[in-house]
Every structure is written in structure tokens, then in C-alpha cells.
N, C-alpha and C. Protein backbone atom coordinates (compact mmCIF):
# COMPACT_ATOMS: atom_id res chain seq x y z
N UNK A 1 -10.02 1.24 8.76
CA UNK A 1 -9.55 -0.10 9.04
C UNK A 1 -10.44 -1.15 8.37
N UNK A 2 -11.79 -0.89 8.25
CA UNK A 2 -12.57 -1.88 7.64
C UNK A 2 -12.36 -1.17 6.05
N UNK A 3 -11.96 -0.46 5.94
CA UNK A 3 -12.11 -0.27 4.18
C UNK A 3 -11.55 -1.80 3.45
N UNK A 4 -12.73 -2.22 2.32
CA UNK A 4 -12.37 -3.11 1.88
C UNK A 4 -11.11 -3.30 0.81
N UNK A 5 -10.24 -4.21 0.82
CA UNK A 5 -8.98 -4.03 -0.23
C UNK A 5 -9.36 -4.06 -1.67
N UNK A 6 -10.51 -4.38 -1.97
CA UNK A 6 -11.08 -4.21 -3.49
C UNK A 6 -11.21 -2.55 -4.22
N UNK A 7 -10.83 -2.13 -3.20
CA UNK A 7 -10.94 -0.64 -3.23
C UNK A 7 -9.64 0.27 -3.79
N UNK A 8 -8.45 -0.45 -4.12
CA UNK A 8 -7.21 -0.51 -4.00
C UNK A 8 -6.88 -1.37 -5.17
N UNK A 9 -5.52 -0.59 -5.98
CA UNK A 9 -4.88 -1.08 -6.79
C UNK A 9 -4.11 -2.40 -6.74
N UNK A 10 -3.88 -2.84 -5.12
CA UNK A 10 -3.49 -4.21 -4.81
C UNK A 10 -3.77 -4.65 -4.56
N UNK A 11 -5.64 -4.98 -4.93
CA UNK A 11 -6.34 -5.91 -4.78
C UNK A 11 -6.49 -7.35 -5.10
N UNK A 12 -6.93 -7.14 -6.34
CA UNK A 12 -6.61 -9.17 -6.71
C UNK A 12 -5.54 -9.12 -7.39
N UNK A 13 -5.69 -10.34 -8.19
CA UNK A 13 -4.74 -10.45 -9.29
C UNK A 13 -3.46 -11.46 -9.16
N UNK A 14 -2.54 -11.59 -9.22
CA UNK A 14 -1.02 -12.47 -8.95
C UNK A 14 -0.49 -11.30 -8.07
N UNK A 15 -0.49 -10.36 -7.87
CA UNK A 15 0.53 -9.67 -6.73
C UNK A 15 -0.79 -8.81 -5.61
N UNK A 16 -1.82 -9.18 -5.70
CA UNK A 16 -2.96 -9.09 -4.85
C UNK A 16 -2.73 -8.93 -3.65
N UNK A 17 -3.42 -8.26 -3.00
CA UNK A 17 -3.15 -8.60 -1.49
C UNK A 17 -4.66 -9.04 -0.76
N UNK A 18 -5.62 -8.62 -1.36
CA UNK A 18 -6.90 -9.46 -0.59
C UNK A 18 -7.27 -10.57 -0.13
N UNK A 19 -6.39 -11.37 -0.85
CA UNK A 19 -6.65 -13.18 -0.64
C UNK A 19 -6.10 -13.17 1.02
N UNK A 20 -5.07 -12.59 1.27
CA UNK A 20 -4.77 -12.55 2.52
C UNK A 20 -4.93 -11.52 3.91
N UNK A 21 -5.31 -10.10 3.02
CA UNK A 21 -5.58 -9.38 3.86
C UNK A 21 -7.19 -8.55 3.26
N UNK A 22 -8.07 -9.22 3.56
CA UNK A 22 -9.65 -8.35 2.98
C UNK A 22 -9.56 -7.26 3.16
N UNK A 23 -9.24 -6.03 4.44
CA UNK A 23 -9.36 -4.97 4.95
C UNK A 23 -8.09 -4.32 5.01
N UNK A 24 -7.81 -3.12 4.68
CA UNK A 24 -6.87 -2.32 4.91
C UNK A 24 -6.40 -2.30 6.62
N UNK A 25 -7.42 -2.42 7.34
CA UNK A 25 -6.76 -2.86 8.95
C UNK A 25 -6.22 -4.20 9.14
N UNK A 26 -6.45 -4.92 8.07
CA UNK A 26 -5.48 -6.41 8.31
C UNK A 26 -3.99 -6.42 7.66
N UNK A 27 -3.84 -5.30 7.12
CA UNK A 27 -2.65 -5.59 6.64
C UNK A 27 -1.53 -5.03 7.28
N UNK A 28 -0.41 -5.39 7.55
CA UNK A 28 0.82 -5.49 8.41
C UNK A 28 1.35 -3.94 8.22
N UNK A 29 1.20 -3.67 9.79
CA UNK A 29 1.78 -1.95 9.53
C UNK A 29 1.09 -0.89 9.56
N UNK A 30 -0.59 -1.49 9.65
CA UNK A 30 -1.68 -0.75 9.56
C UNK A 30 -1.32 0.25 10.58
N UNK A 31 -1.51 1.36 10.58
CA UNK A 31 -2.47 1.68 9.91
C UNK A 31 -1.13 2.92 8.56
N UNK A 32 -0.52 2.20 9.04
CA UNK A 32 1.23 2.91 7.98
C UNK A 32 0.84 1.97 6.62
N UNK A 33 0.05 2.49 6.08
CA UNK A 33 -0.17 1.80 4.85
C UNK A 33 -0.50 2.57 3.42
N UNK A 34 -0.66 2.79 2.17
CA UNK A 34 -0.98 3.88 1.47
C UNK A 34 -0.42 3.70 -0.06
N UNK A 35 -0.33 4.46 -0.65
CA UNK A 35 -0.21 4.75 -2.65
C UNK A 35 1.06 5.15 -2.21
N UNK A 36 2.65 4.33 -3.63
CA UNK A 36 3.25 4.69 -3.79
C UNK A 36 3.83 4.84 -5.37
N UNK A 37 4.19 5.65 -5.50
CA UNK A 37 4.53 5.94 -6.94
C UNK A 37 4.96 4.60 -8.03
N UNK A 38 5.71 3.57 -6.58
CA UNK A 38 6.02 2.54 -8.41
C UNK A 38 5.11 1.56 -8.45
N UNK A 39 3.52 1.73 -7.44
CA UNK A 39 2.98 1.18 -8.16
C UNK A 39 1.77 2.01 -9.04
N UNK A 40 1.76 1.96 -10.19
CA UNK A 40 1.30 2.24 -11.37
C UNK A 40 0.01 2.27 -11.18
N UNK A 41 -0.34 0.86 -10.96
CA UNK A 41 -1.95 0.84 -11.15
C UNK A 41 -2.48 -1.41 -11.04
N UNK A 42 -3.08 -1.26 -11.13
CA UNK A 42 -3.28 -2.61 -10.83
C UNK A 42 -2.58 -3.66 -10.62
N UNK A 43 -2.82 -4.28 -9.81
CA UNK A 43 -1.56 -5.83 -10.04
C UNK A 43 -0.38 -5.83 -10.12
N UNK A 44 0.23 -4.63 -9.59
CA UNK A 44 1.91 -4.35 -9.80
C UNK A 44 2.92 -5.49 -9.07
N UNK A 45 3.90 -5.52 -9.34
CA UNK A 45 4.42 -6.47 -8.56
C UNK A 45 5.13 -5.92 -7.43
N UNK A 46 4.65 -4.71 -7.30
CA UNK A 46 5.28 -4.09 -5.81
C UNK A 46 4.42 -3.52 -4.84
N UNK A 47 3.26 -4.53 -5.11
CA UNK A 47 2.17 -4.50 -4.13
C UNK A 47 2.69 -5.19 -2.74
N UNK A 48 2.41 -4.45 -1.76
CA UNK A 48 2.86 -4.79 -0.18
C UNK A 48 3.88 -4.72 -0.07
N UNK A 49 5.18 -3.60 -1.05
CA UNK A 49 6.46 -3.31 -0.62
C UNK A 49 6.43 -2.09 0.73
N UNK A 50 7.65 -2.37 1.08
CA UNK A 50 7.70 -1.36 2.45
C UNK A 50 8.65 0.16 1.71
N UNK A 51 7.86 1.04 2.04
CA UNK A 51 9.16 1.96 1.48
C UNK A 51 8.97 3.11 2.75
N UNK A 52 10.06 3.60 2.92
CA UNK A 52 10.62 4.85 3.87
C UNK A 52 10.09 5.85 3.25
N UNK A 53 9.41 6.81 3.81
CA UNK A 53 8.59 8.44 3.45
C UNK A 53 9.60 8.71 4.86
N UNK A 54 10.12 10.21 3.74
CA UNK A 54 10.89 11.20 4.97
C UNK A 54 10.22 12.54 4.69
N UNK A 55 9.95 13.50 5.56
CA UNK A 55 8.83 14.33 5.59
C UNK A 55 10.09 15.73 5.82
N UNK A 56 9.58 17.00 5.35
CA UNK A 56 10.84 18.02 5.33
C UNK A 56 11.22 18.54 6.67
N UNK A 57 10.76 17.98 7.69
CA UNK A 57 11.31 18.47 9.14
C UNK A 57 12.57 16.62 9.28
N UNK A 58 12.54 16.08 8.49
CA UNK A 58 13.26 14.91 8.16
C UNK A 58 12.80 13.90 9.78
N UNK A 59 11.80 13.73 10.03
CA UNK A 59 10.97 12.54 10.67
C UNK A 59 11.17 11.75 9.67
N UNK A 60 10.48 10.18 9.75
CA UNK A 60 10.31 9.14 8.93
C UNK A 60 9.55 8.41 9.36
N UNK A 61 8.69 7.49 8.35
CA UNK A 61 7.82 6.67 8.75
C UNK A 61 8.10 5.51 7.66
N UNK A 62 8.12 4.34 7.86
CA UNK A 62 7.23 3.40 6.78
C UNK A 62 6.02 3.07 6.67
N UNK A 63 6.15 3.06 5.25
CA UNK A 63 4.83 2.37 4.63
C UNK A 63 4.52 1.54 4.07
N UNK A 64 3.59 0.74 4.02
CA UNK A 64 3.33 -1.20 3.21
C UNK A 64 2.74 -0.14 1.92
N UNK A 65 3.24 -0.01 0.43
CA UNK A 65 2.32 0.02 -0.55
C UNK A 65 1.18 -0.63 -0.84
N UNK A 66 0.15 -0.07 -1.15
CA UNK A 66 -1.11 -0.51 -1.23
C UNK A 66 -1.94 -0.25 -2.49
N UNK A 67 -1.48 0.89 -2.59
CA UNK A 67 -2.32 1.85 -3.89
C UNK A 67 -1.24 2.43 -4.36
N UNK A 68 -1.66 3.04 -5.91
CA UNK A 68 -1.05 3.81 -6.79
C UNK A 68 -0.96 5.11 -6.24
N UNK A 69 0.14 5.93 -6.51
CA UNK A 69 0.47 7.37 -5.96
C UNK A 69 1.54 7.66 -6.54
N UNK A 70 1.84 9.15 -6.61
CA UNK A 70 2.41 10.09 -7.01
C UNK A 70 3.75 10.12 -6.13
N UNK A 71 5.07 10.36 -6.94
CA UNK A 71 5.96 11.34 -5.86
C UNK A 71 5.94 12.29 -5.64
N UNK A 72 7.13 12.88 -4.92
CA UNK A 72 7.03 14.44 -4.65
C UNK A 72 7.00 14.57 -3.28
């Protein structure tokens, strides 16, 4: 929760999220937060999108993108 957001691909920049949320526990959804595939890598513009993860027993959760990650 205290991990700092500088730590993270949606840190500064124009689609940043630190200016408003410093800590990964401040950001909306915490602690449902994490790397999603479309964002790439720095400054994406789909920093703090919400996307649906469905897991193979088909539960679901959302998540606020935060960081870069893989699908699959």
C-alpha cells in the first residue's frame, strides 16, 4: 500500500497517475490494482483504465491498470 507510484509505468508524465495518487494504496480499487497488457510501458494513455480479469474457475475481479503486463 505504501509502495511508491514512481515505481510503476503510470507514474508521471501526461497520463501519470502520481500527481494524484503517490502510493499504490491511494489509488481507487486498491488494493485491485496491477500491469495490463495495453499498457506497454511508460506514459500510456491507458494508465488507470479498469479492465475485468476472469480467472479459469470463471470468478472475476477488476482491476485499475497501473503497470505494464503481459496477457494470457
Amino acid at each position: 500500500a505504501d509502495l511508491s507510484m514512481g515505481s510503476v509505468a503510470c507514474s508521471n508524465g501526461d497520463h501519470g497517475l502520481m500527481a494524484q495518487y503517490p502510493t499504490l494504496g491511494e489509488v481507487p480499487g486498491f488494493p485491485n490494482v496491477g500491469g495490463i497488457p495495453d499498457i506497454a510501458g511508460w506514459d500510456s494513455p491507458s494508465c488507470g483504465t479498469c479492465w475485468k480479469v476472469t480467472i479459469p474457475n470463471g470468478n472475476s475481479i477488476f482491476i485499475r491498470g497501473v503497470d505494464s503486463g503481459r496477457g494470457g
